[in-house]
Protein backbone atom coordinates (compact mmCIF):
# COMPACT_ATOMS: atom_id res chain seq x y z
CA UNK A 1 0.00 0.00 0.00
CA UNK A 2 1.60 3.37 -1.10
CA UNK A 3 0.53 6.41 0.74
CA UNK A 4 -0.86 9.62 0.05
CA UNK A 5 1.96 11.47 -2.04
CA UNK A 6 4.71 8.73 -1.79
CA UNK A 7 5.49 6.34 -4.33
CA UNK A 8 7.85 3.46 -4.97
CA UNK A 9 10.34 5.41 -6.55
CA UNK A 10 13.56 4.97 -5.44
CA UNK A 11 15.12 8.18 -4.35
CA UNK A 12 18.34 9.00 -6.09
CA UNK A 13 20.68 9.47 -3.34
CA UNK A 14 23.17 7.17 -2.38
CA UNK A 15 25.28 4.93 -3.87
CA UNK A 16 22.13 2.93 -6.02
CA UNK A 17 21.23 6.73 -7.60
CA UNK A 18 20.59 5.91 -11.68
CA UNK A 19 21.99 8.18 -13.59
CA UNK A 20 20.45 10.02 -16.86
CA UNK A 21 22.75 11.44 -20.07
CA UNK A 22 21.30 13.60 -22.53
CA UNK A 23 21.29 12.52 -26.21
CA UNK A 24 24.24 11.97 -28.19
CA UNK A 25 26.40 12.70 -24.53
CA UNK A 26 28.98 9.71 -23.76
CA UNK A 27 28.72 8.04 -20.25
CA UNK A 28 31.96 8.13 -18.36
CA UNK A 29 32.47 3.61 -18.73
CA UNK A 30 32.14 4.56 -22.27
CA UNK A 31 35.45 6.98 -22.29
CA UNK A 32 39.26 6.20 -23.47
CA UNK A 33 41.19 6.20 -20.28
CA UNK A 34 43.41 9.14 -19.09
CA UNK A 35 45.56 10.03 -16.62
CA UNK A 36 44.59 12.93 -14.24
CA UNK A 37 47.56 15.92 -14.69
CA UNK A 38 48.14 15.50 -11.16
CA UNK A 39 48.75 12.08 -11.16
CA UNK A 40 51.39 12.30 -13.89
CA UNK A 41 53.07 15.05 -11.57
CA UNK A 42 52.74 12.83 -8.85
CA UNK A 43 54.84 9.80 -9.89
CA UNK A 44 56.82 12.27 -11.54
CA UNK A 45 57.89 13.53 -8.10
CA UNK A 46 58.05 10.00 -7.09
CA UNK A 47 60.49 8.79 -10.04
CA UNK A 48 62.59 11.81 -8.74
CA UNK A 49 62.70 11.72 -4.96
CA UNK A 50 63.93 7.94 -5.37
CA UNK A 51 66.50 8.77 -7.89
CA UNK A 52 67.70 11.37 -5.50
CA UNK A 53 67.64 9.03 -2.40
CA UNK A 54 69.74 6.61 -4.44
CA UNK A 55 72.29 9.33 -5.43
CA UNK A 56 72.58 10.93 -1.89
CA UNK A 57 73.52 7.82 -0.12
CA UNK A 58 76.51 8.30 1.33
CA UNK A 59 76.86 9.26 5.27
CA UNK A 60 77.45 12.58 6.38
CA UNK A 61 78.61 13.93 9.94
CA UNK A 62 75.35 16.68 11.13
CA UNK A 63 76.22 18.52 14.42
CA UNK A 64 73.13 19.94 15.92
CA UNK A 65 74.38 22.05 18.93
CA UNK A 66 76.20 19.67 20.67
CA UNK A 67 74.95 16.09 19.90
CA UNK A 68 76.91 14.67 16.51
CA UNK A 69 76.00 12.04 14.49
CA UNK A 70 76.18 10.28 11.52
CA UNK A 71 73.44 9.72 8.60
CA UNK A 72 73.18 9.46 4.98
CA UNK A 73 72.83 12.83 2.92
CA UNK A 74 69.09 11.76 1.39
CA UNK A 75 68.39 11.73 5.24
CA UNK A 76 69.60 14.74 6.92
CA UNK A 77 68.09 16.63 3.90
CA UNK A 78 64.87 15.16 4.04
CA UNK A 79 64.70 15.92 7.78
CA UNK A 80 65.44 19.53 7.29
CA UNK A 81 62.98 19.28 4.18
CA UNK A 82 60.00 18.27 6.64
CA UNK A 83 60.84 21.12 9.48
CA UNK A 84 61.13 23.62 6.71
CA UNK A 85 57.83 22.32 5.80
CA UNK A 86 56.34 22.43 9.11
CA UNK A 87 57.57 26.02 10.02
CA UNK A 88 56.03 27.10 6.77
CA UNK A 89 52.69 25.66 7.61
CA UNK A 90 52.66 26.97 10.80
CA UNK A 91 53.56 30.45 9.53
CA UNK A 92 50.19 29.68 7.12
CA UNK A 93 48.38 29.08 9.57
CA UNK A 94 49.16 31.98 11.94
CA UNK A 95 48.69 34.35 9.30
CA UNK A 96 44.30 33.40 9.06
């Protein structure tokens, strides 16, 4: 029994919604397969972060105030990389 202004239409929200194309439009399954821009830039940066771990391996003496240690380069740079990072997104942040 349906009532008063309902019906047995299923709503098209959620992950069973049916979707409609216009005439003569091309539904997505339909299209040649492309890479996104930003994943091409993406294993680009990949391809070149682990040729430059690879190059960098060799082990460097850091001094940080008084402790010293040794690491490889590809390390010590990627450290100072991350806190570079960080300080910069604080910095962002403290500027909103």
């Amino acid at each position: 029994m349906v009532e008063k202004g309902r019906s047995d239409v299923h709503s098209p929200v959620g992950p069973f919604r049916t979707l409609t194309w216009q005439a003569g439009s091309v539904p997505d399954r339909d299209r040649e397969p492309t890479m996104h821009p930003r994943l091409i830039a993406a294993l680009v940066l990949v391809v070149l972060l682990v040729v430059f771990i690879f190059e960098n391996t060799r082990r460097t003496k850091i001094r940080f105030i008084v402790p010293q240690f040794t690491a490889p380069l590809w390390v010590a740079l990627a450290v100072a990389t991350l806190v570079g990072a960080a300080a910069g997104a604080l910095a962002a942040r403290h500027r909103r």
